[in-house]
Each structure stands twice: as C-alpha cells, then as structure tokens.
PDB file of N, CA and C in Angstrom:
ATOM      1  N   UNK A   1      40.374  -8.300  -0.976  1.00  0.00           N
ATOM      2  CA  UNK A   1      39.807  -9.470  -1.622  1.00  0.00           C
ATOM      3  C   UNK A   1      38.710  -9.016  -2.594  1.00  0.00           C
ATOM      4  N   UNK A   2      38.843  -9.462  -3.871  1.00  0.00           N
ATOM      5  CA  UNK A   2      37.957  -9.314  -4.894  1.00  0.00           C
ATOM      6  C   UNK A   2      36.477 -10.242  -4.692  1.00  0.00           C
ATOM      7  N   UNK A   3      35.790  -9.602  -4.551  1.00  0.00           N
ATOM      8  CA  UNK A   3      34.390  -9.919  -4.860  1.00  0.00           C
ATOM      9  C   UNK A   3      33.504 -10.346  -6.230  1.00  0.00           C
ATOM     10  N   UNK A   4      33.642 -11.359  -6.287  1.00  0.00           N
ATOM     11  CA  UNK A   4      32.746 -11.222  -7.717  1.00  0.00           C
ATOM     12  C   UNK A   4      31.182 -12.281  -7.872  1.00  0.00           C
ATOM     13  N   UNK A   5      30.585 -11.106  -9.289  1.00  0.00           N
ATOM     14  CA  UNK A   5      29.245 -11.165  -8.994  1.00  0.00           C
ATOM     15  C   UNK A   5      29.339 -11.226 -10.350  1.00  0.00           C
ATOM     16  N   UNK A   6      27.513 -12.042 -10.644  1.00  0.00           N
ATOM     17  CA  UNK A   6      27.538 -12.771 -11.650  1.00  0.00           C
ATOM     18  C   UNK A   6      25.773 -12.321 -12.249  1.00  0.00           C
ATOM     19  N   UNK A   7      25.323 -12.432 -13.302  1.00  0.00           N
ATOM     20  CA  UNK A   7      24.284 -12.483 -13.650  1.00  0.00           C
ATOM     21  C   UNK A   7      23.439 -13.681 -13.947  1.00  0.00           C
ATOM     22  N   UNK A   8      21.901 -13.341 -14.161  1.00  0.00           N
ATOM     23  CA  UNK A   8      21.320 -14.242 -13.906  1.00  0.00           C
ATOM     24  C   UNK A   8      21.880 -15.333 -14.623  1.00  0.00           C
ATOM     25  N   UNK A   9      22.114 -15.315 -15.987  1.00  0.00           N
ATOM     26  CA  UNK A   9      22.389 -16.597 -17.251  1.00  0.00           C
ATOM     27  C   UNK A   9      23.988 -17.060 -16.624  1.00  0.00           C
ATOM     28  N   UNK A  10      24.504 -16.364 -16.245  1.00  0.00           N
ATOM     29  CA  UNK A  10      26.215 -16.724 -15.796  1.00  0.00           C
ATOM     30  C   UNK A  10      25.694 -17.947 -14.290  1.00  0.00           C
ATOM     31  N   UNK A  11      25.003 -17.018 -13.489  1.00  0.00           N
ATOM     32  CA  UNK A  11      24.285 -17.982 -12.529  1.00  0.00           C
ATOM     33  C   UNK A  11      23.947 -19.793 -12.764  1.00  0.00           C
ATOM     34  N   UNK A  12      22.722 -19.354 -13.144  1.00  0.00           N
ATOM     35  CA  UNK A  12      22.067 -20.623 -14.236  1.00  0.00           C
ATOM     36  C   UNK A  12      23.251 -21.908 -14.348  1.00  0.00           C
ATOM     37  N   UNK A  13      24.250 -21.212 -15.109  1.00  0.00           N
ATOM     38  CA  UNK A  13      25.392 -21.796 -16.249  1.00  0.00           C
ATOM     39  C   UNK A  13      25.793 -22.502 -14.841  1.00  0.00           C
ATOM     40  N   UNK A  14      26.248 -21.832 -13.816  1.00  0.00           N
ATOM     41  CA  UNK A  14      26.510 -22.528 -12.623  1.00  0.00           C
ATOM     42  C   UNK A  14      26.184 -23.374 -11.981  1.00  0.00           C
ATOM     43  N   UNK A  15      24.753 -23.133 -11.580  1.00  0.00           N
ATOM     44  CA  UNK A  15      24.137 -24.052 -11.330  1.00  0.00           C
ATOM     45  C   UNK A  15      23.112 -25.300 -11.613  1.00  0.00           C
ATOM     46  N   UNK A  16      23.482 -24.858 -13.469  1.00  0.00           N
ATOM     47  CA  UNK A  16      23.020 -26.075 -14.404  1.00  0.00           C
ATOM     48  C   UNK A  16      21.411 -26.142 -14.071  1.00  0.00           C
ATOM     49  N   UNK A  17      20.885 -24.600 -14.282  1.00  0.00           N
ATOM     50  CA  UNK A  17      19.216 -24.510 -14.684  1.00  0.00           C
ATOM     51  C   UNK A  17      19.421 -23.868 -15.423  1.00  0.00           C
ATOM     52  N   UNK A  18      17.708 -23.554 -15.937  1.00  0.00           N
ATOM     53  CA  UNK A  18      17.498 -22.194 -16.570  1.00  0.00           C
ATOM     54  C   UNK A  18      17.264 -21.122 -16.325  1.00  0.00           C
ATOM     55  N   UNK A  19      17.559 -19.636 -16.438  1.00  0.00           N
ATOM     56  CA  UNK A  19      17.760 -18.294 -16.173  1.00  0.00           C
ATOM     57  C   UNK A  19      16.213 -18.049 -15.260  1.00  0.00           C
ATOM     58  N   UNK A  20      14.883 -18.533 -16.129  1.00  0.00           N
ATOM     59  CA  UNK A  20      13.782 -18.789 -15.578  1.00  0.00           C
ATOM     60  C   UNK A  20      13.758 -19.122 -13.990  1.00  0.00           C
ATOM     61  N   UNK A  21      14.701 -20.297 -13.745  1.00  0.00           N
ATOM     62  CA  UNK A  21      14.309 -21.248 -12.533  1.00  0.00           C
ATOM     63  C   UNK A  21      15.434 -20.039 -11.525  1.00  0.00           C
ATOM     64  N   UNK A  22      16.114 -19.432 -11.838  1.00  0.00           N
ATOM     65  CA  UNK A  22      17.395 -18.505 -10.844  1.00  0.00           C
ATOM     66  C   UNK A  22      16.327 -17.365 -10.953  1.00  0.00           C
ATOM     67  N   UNK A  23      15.754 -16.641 -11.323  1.00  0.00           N
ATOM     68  CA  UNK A  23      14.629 -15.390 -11.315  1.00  0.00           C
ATOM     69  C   UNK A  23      13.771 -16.118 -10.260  1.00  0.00           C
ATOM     70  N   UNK A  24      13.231 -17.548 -10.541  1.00  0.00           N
ATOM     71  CA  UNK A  24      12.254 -17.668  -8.911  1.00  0.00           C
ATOM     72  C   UNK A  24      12.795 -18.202  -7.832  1.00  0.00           C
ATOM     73  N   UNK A  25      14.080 -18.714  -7.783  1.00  0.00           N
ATOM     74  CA  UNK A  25      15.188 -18.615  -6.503  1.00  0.00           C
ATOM     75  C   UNK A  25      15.316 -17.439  -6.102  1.00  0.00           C
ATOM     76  N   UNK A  26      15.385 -16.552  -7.244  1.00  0.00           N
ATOM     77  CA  UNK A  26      15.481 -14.856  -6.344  1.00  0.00           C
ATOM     78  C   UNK A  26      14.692 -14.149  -6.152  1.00  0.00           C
ATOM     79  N   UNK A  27      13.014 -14.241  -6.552  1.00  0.00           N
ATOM     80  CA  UNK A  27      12.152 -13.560  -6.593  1.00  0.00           C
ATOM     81  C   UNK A  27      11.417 -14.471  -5.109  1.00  0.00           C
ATOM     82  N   UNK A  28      11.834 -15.596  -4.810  1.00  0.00           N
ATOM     83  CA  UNK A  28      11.332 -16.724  -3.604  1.00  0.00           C
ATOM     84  C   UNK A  28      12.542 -15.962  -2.294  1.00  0.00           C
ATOM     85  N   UNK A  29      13.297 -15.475  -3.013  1.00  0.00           N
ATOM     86  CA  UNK A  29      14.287 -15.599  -1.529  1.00  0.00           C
ATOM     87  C   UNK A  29      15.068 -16.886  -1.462  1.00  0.00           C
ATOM     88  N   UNK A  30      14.664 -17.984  -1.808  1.00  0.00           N
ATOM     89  CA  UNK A  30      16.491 -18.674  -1.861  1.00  0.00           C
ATOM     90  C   UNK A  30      17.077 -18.683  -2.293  1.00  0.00           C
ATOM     91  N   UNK A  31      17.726 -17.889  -3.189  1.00  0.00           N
ATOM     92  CA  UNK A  31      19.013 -17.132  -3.259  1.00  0.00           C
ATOM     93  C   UNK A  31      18.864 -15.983  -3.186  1.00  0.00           C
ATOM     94  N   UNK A  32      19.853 -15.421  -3.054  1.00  0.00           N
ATOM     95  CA  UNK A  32      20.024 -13.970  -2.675  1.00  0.00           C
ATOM     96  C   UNK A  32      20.979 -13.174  -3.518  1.00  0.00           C
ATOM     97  N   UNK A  33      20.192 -11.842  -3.700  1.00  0.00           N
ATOM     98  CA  UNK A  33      20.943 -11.070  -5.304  1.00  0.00           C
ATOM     99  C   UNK A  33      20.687  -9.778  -4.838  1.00  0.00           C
ATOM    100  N   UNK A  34      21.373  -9.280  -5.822  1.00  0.00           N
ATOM    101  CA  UNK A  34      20.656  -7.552  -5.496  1.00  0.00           C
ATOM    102  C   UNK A  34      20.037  -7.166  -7.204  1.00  0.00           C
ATOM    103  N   UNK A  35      19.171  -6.470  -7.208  1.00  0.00           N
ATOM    104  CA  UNK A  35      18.671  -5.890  -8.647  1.00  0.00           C
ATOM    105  C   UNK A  35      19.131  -4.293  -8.643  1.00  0.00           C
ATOM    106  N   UNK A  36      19.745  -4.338 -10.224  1.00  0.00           N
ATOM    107  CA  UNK A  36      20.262  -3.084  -9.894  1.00  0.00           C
ATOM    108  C   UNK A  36      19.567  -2.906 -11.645  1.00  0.00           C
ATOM    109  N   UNK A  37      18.497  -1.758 -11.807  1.00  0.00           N
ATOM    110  CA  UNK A  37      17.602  -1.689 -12.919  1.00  0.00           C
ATOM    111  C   UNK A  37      16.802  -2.762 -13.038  1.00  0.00           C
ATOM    112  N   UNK A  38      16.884  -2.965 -14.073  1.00  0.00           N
ATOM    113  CA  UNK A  38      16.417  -4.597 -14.604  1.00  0.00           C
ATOM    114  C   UNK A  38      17.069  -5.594 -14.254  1.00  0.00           C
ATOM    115  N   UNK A  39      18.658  -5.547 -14.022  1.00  0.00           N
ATOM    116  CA  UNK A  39      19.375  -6.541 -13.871  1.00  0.00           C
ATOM    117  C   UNK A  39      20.031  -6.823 -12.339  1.00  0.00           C
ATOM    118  N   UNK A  40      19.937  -8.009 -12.033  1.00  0.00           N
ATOM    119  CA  UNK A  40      20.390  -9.070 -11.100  1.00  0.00           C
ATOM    120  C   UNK A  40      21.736  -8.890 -11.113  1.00  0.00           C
ATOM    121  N   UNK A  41      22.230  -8.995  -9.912  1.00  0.00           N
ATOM    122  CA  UNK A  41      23.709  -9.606  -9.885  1.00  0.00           C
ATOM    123  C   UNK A  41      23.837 -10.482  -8.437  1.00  0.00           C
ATOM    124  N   UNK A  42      24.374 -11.701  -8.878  1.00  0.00           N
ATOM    125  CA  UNK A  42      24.655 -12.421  -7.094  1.00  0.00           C
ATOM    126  C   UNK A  42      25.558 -12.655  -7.333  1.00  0.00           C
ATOM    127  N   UNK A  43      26.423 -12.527  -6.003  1.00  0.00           N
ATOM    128  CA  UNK A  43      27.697 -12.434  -5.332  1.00  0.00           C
ATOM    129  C   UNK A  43      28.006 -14.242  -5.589  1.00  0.00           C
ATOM    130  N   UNK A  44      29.147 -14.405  -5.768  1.00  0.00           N
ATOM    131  CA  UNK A  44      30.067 -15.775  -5.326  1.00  0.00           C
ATOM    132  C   UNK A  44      29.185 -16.524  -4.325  1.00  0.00           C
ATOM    133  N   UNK A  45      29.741 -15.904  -2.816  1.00  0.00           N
ATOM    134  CA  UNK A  45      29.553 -15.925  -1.847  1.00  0.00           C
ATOM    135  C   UNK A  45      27.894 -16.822  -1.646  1.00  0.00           C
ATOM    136  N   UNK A  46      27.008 -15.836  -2.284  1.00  0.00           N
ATOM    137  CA  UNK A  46      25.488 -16.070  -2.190  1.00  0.00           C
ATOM    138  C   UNK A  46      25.271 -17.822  -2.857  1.00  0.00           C
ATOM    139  N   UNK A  47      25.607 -17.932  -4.079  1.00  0.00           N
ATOM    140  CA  UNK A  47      25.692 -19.088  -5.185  1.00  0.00           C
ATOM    141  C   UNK A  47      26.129 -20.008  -4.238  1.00  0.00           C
ATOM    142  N   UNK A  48      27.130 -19.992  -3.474  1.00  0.00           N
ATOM    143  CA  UNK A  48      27.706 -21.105  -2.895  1.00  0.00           C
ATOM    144  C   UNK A  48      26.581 -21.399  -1.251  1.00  0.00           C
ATOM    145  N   UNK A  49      26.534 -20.251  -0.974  1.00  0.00           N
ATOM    146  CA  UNK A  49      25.523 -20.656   0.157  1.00  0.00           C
ATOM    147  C   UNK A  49      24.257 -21.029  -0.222  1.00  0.00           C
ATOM    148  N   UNK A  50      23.635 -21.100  -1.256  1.00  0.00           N
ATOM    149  CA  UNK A  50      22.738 -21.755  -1.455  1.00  0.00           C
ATOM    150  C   UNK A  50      23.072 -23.108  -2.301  1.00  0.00           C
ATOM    151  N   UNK A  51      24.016 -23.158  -2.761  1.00  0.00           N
ATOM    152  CA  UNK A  51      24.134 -24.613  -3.528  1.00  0.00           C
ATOM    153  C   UNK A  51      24.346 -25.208  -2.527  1.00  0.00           C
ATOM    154  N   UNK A  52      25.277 -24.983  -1.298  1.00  0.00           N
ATOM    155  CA  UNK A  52      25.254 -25.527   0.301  1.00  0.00           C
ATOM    156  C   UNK A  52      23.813 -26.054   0.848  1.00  0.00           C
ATOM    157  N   UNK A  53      22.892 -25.313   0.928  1.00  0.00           N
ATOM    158  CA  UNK A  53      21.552 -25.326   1.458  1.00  0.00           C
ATOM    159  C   UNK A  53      20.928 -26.631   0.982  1.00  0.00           C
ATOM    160  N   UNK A  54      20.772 -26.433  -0.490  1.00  0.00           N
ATOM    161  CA  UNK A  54      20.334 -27.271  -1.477  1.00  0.00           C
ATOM    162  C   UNK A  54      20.772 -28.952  -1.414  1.00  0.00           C
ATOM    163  N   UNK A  55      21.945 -28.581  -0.891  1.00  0.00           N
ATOM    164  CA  UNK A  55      23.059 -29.955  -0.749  1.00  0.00           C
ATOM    165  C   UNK A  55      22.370 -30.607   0.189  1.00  0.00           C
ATOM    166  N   UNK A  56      22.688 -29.944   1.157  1.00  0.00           N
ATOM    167  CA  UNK A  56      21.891 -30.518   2.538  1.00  0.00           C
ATOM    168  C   UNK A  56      20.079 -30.654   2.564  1.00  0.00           C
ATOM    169  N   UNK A  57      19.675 -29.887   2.111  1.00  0.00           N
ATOM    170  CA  UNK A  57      18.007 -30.580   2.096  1.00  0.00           C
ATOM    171  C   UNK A  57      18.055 -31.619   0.939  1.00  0.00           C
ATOM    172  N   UNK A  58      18.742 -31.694  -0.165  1.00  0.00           N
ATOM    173  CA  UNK A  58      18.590 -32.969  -0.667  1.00  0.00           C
ATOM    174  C   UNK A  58      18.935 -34.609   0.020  1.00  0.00           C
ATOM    175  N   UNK A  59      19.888 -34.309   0.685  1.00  0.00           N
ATOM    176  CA  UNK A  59      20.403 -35.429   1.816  1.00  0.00           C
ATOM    177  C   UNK A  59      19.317 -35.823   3.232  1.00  0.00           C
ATOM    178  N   UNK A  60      18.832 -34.718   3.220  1.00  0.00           N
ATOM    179  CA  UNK A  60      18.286 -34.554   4.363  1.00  0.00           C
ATOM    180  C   UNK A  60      16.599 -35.376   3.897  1.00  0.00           C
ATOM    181  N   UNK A  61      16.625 -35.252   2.488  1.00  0.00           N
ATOM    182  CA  UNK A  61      15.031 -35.724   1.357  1.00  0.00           C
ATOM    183  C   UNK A  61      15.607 -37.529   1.830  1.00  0.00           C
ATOM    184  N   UNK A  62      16.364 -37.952   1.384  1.00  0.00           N
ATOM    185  CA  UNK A  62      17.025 -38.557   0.701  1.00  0.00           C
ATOM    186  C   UNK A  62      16.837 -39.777   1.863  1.00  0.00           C
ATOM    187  N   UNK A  63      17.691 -39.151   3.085  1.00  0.00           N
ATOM    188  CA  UNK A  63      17.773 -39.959   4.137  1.00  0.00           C
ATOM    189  C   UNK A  63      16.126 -40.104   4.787  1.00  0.00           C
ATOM    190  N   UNK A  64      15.593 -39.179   4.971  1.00  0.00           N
ATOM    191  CA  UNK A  64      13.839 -39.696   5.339  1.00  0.00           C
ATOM    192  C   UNK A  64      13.589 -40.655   4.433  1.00  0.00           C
ATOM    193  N   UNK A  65      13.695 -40.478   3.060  1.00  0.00           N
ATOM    194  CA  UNK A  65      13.245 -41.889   2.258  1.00  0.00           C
ATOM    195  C   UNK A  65      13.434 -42.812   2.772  1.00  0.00           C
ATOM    196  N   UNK A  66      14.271 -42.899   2.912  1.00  0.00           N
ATOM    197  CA  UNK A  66      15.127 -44.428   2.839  1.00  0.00           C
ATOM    198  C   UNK A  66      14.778 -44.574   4.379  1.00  0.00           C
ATOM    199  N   UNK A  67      14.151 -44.383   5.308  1.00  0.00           N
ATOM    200  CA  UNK A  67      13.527 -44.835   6.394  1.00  0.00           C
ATOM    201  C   UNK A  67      12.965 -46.537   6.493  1.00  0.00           C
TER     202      UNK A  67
END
C-alpha cells in the first residue's frame, strides 16, 4: 500500500487554511508531520486524523452551546 505525503501548501489546500495556520497545527502538535530540512511532509493518514479530531470537538463546541 502506497503511502502518500503532502506538503505544507498541498496540506492547507486540503484543509482550506493558510500554509501559516498548518505550520502552527504542526509546530502545536495537532497535526502531525515529520520535517525533513526545512520542509514538512504529513502523511494522508495524519490529515485525516486530525480533520477527524477537529470534527468532533467542533460538535462537541456546538452541542454545549446549545445547552
């Protein structure tokens, strides 16, 4: 199975921010990358487990509101 990994701006494009806001997801630890030189690469895998995360604490915002 092919693995594939993406850079920061390919990231971003994904998850509809800016390259800025994916550097302090990865420099924070919620998401997860590896730096190889200067440059970032995150796995598939990683992108989706945190857009997962994200999913669920927004629901999780969402439903306390509405208390």
């Amino acid at each position: 199975m092919e693995k594939k990994f993406y850079t920061k701006k390919e990231a971003a494009e994904i998850l509809g921010v800016c390259t800025k806001t994916v550097e302090r997801y990865l420099l924070s630890g919620n998401l997860k990358g590896a730096k190889f030189g200067k440059a970032w690469k995150i796995s598939d895998a990683d992108i989706q487990a945190f857009y997962e995360t994200v999913k669920k604490e927004t629901a999780k915002t969402l439903k306390e509101r509405n208390k």
